[in-house]
N, C-alpha and C. Protein backbone atom coordinates (compact mmCIF):
# COMPACT_ATOMS: atom_id res chain seq x y z
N UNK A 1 27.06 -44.09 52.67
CA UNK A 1 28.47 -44.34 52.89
C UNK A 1 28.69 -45.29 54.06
N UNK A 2 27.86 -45.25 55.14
CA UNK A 2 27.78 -46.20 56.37
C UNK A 2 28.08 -47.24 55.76
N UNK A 3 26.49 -47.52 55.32
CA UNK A 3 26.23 -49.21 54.86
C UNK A 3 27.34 -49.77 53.74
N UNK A 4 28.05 -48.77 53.12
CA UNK A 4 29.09 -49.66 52.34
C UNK A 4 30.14 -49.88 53.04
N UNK A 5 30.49 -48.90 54.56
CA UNK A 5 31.67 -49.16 54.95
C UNK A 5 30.92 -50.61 55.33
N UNK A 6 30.25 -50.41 56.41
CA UNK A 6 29.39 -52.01 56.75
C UNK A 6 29.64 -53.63 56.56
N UNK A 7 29.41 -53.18 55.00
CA UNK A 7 29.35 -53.89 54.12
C UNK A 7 30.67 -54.48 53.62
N UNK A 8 31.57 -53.60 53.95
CA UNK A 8 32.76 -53.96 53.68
C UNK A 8 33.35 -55.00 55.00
N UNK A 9 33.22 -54.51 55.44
CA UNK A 9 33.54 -55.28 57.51
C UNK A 9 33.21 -56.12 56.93
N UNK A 10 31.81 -56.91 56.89
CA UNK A 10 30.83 -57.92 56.51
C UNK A 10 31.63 -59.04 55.77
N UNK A 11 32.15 -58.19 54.61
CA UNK A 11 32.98 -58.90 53.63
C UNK A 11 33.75 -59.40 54.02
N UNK A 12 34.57 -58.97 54.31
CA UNK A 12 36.25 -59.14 55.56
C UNK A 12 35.76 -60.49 56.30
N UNK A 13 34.60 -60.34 57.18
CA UNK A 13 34.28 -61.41 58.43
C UNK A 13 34.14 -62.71 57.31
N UNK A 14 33.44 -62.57 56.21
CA UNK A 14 32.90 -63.48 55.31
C UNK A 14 34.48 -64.31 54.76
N UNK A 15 35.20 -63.64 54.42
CA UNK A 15 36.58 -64.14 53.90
C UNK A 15 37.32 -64.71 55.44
N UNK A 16 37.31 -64.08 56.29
CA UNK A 16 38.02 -64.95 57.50
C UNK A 16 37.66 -66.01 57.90
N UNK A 17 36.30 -66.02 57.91
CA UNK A 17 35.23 -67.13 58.47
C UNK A 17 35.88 -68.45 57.19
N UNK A 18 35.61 -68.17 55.97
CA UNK A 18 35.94 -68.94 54.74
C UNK A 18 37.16 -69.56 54.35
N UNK A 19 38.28 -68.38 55.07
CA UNK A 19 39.13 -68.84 54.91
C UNK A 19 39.88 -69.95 56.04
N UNK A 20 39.01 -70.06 57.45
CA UNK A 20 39.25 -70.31 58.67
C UNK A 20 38.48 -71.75 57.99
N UNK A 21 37.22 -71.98 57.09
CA UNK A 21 36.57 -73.40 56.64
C UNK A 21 37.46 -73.94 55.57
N UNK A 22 38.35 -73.34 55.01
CA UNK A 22 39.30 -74.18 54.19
C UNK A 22 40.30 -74.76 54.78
N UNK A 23 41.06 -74.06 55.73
CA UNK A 23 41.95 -74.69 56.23
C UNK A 23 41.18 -75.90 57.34
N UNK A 24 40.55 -75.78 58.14
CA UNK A 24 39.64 -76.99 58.54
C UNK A 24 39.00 -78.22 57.84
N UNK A 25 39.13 -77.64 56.66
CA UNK A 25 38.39 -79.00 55.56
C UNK A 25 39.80 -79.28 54.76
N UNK A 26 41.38 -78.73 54.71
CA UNK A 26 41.71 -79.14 54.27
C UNK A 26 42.26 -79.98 55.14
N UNK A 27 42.83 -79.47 56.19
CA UNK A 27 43.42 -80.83 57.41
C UNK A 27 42.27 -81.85 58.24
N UNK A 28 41.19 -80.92 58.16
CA UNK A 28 40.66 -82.70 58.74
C UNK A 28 40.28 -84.02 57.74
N UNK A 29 40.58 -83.20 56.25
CA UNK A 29 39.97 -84.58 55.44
C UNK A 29 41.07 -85.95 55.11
N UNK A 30 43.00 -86.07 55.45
CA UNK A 30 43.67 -86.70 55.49
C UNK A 30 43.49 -87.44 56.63
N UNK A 31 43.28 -86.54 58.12
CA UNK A 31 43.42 -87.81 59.10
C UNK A 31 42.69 -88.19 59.30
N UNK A 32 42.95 -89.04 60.77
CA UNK A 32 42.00 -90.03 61.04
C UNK A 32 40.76 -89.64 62.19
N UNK A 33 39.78 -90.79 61.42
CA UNK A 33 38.28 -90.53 61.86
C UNK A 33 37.46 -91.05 62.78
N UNK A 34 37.88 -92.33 63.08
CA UNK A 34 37.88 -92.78 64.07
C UNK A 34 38.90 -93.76 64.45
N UNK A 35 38.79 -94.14 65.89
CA UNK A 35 40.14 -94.70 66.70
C UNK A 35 39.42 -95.63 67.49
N UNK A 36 40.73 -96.74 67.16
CA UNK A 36 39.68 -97.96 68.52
C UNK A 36 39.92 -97.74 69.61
N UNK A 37 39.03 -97.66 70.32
CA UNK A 37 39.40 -97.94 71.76
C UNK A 37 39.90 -98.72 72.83
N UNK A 38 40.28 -99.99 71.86
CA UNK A 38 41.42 -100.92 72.97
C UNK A 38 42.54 -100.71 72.08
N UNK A 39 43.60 -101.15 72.55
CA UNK A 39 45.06 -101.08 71.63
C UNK A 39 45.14 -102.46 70.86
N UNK A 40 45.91 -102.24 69.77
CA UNK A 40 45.71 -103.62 69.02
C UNK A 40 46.63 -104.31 69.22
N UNK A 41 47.02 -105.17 68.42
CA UNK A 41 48.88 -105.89 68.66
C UNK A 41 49.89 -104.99 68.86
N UNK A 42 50.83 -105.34 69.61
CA UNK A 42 52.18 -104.42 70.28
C UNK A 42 51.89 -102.90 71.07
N UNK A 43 50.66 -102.48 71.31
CA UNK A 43 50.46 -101.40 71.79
C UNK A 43 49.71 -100.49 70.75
N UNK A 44 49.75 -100.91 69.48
CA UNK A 44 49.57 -100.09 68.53
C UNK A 44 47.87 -100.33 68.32
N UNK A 45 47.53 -98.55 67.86
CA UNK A 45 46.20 -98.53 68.28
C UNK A 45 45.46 -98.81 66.44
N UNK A 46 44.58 -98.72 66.42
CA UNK A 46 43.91 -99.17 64.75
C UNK A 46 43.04 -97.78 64.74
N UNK A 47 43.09 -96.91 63.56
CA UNK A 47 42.07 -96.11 63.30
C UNK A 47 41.77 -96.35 61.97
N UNK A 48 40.32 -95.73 61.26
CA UNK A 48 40.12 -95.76 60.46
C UNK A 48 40.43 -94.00 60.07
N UNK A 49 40.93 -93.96 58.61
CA UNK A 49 40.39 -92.27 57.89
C UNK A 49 38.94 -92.84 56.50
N UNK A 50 39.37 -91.89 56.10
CA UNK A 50 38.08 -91.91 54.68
C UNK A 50 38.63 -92.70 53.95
N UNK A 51 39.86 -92.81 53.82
CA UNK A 51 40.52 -93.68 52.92
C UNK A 51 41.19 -95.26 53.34
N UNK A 52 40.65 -95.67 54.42
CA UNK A 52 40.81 -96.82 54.54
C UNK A 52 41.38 -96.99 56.04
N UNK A 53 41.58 -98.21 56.72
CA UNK A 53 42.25 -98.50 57.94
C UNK A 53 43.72 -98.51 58.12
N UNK A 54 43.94 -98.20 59.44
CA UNK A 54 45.61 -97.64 59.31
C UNK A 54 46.16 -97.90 60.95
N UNK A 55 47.17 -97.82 61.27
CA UNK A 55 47.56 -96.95 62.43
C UNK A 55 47.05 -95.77 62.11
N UNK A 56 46.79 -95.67 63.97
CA UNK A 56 46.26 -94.27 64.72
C UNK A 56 47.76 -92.88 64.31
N UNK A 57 47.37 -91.92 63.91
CA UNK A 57 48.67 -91.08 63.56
C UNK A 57 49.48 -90.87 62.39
N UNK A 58 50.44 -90.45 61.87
CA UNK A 58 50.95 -90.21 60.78
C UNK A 58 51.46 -91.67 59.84
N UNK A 59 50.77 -92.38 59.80
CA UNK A 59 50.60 -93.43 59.08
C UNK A 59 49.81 -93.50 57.69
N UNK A 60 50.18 -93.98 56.53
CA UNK A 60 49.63 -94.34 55.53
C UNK A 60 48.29 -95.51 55.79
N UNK A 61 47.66 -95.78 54.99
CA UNK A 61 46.14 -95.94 55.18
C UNK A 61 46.62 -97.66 54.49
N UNK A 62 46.12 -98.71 54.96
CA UNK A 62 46.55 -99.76 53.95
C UNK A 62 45.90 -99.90 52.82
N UNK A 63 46.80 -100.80 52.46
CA UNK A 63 47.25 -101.30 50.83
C UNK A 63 45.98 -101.25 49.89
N UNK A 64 45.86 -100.73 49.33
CA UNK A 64 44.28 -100.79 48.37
C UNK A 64 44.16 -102.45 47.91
N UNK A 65 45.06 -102.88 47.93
CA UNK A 65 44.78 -104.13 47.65
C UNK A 65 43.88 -105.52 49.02
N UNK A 66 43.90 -104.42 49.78
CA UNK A 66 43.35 -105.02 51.16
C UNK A 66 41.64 -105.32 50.84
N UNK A 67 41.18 -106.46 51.78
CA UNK A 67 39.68 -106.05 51.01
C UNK A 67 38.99 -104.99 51.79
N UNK A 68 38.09 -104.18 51.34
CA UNK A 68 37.14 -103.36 51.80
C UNK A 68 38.07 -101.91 51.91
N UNK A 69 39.53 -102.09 51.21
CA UNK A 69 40.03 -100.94 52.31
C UNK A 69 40.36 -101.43 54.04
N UNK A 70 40.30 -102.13 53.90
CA UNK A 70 40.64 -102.71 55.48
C UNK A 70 39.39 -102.25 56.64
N UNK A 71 38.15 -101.78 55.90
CA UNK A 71 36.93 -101.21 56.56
C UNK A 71 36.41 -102.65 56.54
N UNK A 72 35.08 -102.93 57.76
CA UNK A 72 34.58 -104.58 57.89
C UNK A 72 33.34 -104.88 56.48
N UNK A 73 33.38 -103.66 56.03
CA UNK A 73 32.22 -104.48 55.34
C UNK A 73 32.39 -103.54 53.89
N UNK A 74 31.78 -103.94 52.54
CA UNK A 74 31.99 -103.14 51.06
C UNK A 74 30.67 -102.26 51.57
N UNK A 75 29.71 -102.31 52.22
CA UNK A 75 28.73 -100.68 52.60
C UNK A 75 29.65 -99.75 53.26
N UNK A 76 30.52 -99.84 54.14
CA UNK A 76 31.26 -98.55 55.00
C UNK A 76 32.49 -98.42 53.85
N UNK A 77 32.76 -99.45 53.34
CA UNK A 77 33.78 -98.95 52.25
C UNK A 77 33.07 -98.07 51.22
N UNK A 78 31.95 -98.07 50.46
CA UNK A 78 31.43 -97.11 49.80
C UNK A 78 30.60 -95.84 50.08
N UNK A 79 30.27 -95.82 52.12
CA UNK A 79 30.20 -94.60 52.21
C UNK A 79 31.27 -93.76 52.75
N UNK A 80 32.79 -94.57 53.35
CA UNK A 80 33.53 -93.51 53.34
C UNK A 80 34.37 -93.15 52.14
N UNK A 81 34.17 -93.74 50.99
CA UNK A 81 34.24 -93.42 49.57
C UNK A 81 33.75 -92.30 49.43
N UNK A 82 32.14 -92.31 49.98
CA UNK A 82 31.46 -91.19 49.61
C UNK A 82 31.82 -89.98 50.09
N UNK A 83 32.10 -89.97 51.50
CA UNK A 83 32.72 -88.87 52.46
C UNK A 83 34.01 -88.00 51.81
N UNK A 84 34.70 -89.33 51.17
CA UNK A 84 36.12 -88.58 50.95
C UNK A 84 36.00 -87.90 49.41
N UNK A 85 35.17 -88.22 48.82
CA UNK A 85 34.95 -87.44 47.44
C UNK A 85 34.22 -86.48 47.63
N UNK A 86 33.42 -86.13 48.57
CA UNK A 86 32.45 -84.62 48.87
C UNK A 86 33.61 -84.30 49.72
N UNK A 87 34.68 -84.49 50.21
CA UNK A 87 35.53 -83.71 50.99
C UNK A 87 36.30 -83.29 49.86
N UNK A 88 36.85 -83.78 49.19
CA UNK A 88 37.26 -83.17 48.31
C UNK A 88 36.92 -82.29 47.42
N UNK A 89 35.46 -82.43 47.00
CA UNK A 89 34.99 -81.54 46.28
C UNK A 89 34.96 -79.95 46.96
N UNK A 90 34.52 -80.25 48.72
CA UNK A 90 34.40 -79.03 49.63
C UNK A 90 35.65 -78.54 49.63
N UNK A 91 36.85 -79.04 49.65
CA UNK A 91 37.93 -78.52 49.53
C UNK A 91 38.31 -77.26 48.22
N UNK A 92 37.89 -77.92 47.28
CA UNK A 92 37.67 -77.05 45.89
C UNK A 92 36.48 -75.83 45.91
N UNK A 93 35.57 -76.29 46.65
CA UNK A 93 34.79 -75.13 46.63
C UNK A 93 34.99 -74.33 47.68
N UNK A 94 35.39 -74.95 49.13
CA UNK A 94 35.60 -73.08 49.88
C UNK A 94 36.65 -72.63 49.11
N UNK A 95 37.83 -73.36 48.52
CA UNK A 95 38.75 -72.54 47.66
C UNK A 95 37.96 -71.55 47.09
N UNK A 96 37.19 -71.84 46.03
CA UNK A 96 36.44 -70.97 45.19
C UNK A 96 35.75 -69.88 45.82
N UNK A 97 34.82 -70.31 46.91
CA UNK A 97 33.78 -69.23 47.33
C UNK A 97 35.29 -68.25 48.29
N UNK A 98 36.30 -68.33 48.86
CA UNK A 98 37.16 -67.97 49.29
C UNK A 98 37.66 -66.38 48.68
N UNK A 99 38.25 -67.27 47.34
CA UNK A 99 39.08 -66.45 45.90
C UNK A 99 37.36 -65.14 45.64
N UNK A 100 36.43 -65.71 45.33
CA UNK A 100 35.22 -65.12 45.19
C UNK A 100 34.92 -64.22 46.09
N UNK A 101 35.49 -64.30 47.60
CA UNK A 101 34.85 -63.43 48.74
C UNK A 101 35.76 -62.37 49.03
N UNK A 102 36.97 -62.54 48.50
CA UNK A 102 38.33 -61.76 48.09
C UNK A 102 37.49 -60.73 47.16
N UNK A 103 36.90 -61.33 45.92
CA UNK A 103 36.38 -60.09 44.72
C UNK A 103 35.04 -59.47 45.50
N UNK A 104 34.41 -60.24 46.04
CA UNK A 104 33.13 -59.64 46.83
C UNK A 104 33.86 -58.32 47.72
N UNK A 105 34.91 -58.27 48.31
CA UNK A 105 35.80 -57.43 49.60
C UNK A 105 36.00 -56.64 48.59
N UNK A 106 36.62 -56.87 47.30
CA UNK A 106 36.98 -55.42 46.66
C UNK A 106 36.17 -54.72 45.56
N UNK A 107 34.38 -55.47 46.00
CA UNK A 107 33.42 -54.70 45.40
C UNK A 107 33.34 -55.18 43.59
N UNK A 108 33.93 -56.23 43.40
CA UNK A 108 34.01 -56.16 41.81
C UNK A 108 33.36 -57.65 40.90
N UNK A 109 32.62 -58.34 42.34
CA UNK A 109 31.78 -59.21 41.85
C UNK A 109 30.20 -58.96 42.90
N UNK A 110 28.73 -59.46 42.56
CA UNK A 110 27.49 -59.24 43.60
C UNK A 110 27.92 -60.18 43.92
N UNK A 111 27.35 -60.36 45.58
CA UNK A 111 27.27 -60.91 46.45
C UNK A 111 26.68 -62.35 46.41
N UNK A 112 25.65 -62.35 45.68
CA UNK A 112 24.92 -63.59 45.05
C UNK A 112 26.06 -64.87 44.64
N UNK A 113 27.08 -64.27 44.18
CA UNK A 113 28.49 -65.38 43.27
C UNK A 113 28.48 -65.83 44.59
N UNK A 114 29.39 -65.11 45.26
CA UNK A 114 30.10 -66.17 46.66
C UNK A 114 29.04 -66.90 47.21
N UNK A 115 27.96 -66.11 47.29
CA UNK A 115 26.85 -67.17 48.14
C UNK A 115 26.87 -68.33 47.52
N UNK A 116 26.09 -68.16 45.80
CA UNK A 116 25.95 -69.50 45.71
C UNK A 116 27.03 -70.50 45.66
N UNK A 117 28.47 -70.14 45.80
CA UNK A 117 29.82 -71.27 46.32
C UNK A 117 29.52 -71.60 47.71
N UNK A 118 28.99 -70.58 47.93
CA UNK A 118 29.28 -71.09 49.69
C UNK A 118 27.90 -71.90 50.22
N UNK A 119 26.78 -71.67 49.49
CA UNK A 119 25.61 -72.62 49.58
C UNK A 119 26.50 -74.32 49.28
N UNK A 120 27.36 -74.45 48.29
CA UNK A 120 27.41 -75.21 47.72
C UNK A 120 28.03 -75.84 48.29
N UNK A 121 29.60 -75.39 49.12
CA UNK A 121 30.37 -75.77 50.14
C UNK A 121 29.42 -76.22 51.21
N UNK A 122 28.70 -75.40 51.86
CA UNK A 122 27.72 -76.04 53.05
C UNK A 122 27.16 -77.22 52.80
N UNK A 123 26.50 -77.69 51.43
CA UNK A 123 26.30 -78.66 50.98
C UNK A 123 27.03 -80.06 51.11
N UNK A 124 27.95 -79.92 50.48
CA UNK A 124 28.94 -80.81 50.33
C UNK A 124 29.74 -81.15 51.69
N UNK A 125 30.08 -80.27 52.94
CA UNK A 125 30.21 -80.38 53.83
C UNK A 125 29.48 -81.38 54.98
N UNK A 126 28.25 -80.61 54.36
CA UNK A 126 27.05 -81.43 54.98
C UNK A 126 27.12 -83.11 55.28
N UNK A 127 27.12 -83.59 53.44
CA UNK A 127 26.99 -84.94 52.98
C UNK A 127 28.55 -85.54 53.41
N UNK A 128 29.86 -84.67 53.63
CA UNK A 128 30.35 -85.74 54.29
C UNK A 128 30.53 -86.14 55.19
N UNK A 129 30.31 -84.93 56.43
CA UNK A 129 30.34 -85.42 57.99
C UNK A 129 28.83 -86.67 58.13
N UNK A 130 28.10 -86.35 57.10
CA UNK A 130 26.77 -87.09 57.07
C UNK A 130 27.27 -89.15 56.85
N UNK A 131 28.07 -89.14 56.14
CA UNK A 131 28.19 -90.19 55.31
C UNK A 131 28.99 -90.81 56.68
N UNK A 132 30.31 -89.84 56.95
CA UNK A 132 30.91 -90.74 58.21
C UNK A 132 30.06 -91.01 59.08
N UNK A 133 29.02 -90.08 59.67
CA UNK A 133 28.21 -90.46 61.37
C UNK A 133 27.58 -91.52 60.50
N UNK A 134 27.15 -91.70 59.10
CA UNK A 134 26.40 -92.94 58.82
C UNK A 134 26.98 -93.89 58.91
N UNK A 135 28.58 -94.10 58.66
CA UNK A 135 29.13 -95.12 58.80
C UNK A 135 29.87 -95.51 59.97
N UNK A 136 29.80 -94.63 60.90
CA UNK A 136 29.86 -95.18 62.11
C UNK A 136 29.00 -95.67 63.17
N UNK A 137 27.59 -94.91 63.04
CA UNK A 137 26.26 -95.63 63.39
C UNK A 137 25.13 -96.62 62.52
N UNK A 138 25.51 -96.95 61.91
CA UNK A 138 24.47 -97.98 61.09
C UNK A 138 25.09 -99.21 61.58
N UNK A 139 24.34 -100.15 61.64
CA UNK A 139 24.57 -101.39 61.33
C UNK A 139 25.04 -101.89 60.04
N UNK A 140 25.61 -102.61 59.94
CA UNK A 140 25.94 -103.62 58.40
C UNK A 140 26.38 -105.09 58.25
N UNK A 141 25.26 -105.51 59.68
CA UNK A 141 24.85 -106.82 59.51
C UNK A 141 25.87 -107.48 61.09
N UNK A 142 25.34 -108.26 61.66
CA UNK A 142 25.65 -108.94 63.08
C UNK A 142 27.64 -108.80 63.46
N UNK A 143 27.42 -107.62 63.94
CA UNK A 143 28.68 -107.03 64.64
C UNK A 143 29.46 -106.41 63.79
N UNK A 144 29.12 -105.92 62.61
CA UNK A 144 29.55 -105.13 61.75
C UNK A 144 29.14 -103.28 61.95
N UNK A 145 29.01 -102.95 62.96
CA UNK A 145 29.30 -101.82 63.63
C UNK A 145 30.26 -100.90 64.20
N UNK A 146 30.55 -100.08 63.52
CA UNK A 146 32.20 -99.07 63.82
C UNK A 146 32.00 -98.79 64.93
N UNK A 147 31.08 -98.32 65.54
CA UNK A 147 30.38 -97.92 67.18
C UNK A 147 31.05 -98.67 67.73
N UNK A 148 30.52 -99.70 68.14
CA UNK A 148 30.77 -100.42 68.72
C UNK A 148 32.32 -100.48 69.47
N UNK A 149 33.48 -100.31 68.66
CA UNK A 149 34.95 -100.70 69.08
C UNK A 149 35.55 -99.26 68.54
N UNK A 150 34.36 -98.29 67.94
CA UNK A 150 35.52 -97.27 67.77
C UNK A 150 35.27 -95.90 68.05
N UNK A 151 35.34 -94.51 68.35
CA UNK A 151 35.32 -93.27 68.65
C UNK A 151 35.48 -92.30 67.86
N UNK A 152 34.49 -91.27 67.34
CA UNK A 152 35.09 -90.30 66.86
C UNK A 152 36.40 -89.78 66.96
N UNK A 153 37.48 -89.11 66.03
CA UNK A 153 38.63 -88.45 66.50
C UNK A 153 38.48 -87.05 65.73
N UNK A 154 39.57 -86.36 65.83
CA UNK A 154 40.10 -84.99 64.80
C UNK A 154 39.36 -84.98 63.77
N UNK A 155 39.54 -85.99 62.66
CA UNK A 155 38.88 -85.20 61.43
C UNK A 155 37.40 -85.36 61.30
N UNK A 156 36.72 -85.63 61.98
CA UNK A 156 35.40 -85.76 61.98
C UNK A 156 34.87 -84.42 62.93
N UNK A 157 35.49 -84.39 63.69
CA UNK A 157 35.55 -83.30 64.31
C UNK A 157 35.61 -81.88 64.00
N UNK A 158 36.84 -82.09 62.94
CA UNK A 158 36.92 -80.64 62.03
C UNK A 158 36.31 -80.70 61.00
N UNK A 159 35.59 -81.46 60.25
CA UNK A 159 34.69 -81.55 59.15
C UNK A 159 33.52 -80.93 59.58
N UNK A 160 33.15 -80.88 60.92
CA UNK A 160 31.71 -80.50 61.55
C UNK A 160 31.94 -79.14 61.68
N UNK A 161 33.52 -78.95 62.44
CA UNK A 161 33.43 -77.45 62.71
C UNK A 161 33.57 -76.73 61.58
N UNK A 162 34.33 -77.33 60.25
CA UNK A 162 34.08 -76.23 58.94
C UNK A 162 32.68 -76.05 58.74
N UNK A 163 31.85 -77.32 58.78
CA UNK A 163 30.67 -77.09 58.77
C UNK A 163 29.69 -75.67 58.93
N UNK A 164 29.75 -75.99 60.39
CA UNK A 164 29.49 -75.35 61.24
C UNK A 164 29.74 -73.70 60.85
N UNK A 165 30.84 -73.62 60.87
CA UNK A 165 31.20 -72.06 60.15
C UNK A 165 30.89 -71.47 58.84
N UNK A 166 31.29 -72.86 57.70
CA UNK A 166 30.50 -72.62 56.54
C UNK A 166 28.76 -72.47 56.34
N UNK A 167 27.77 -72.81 57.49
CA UNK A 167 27.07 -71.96 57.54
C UNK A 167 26.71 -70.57 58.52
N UNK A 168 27.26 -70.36 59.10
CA UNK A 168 27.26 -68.80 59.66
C UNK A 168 27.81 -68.08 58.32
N UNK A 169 28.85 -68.50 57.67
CA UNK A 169 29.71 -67.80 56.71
C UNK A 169 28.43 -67.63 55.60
N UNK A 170 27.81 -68.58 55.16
CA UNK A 170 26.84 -68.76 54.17
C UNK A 170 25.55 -67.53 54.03
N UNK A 171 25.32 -67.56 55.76
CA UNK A 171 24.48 -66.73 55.86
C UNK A 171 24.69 -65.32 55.54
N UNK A 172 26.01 -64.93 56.40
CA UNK A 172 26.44 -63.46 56.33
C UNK A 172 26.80 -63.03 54.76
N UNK A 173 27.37 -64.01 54.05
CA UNK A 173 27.67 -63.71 52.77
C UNK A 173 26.47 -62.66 51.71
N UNK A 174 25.35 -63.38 52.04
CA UNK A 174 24.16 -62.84 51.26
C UNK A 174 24.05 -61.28 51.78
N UNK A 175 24.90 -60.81 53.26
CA UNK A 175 24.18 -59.49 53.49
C UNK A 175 25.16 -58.64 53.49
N UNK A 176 26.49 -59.22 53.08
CA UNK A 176 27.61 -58.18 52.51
C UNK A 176 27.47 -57.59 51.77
């Protein structure tokens, strides 16, 4: 009787933790990812998100008709392509392993289900904070470097910390 109350706690921490990586993967994957560090014309600062270059802040991302996305080169345009489609996908899956850790709490699915969502979320998490640090540290040819003129901000930030939680969460899941 212990180990099921236990087990139940376990569950509970597993759904808070999960539910604490959805809301983190759902707001850091709109804003912005990095920010330049000098100001651009009129005061106004330039950031990039996953979806293209923008003003720094509640600004729309420019015109798809821009080239690259308004990113310097078509390589950082197709890995923060990449970023923003595994963010999205992670978005759909802590949903899932979430709804799943809900049925795990009231005993009416094994433990194995949520894990393997939440393996899967860790995954996908993984590859997109992966894809941005790639596209902000690689080169892509003589001064085509995001480094260089720009800074991590917020959503790169919270992509790491869902991360981050989605595996502690990952782990504990298996021993609920």
């Amino acid at each position: 009787m212990c180990s099921l109350v236990g087990n139940v706690f376990l569950a509970i921490a597993c759904l808070v933790l999960e539910a604490i990586v959805f809301i983190l993967t759902v707001v850091g994957t709109p804003i912005d990812v990095f920010r330049s560090r000098a100001p651009a014309f009129a005061g106004v600062r330039a950031c990039y998100s996953m979806w293209g270059s923008k003003r720094c802040g509640n600004y729309r991302a420019n015109s798809p008709k821009s080239t690259f996305k308004g990113f310097p080169s078509s390589g950082i345009e197709k890995t923060m392509n990449a970023a923003s489609a595994f963010a999205i996908i992670s978005i759909f899956l802590t949903l899932v392993a979430m709804v799943l850790t809900v049925l795990l709490v009231c005993k009416c699915i094994f433990r194995v289900i949520p894990g393997i969502f939440s393996v899967l979320a860790f995954v996908t998490l993984l590859v997109c904070w992966a894809c941005m640090a790639g596209a902000y540290n690689k080169s892509y040819g003589p001064g085509l470097r995001i480094k260089r003129g720009y800074s991590y901000t917020g959503g790169f930030g919270l992509i790491v910390a869902a991360w981050c939680l989605q595996t502690v969460e990952m782990i504990l899941v298996f021993f609920a």
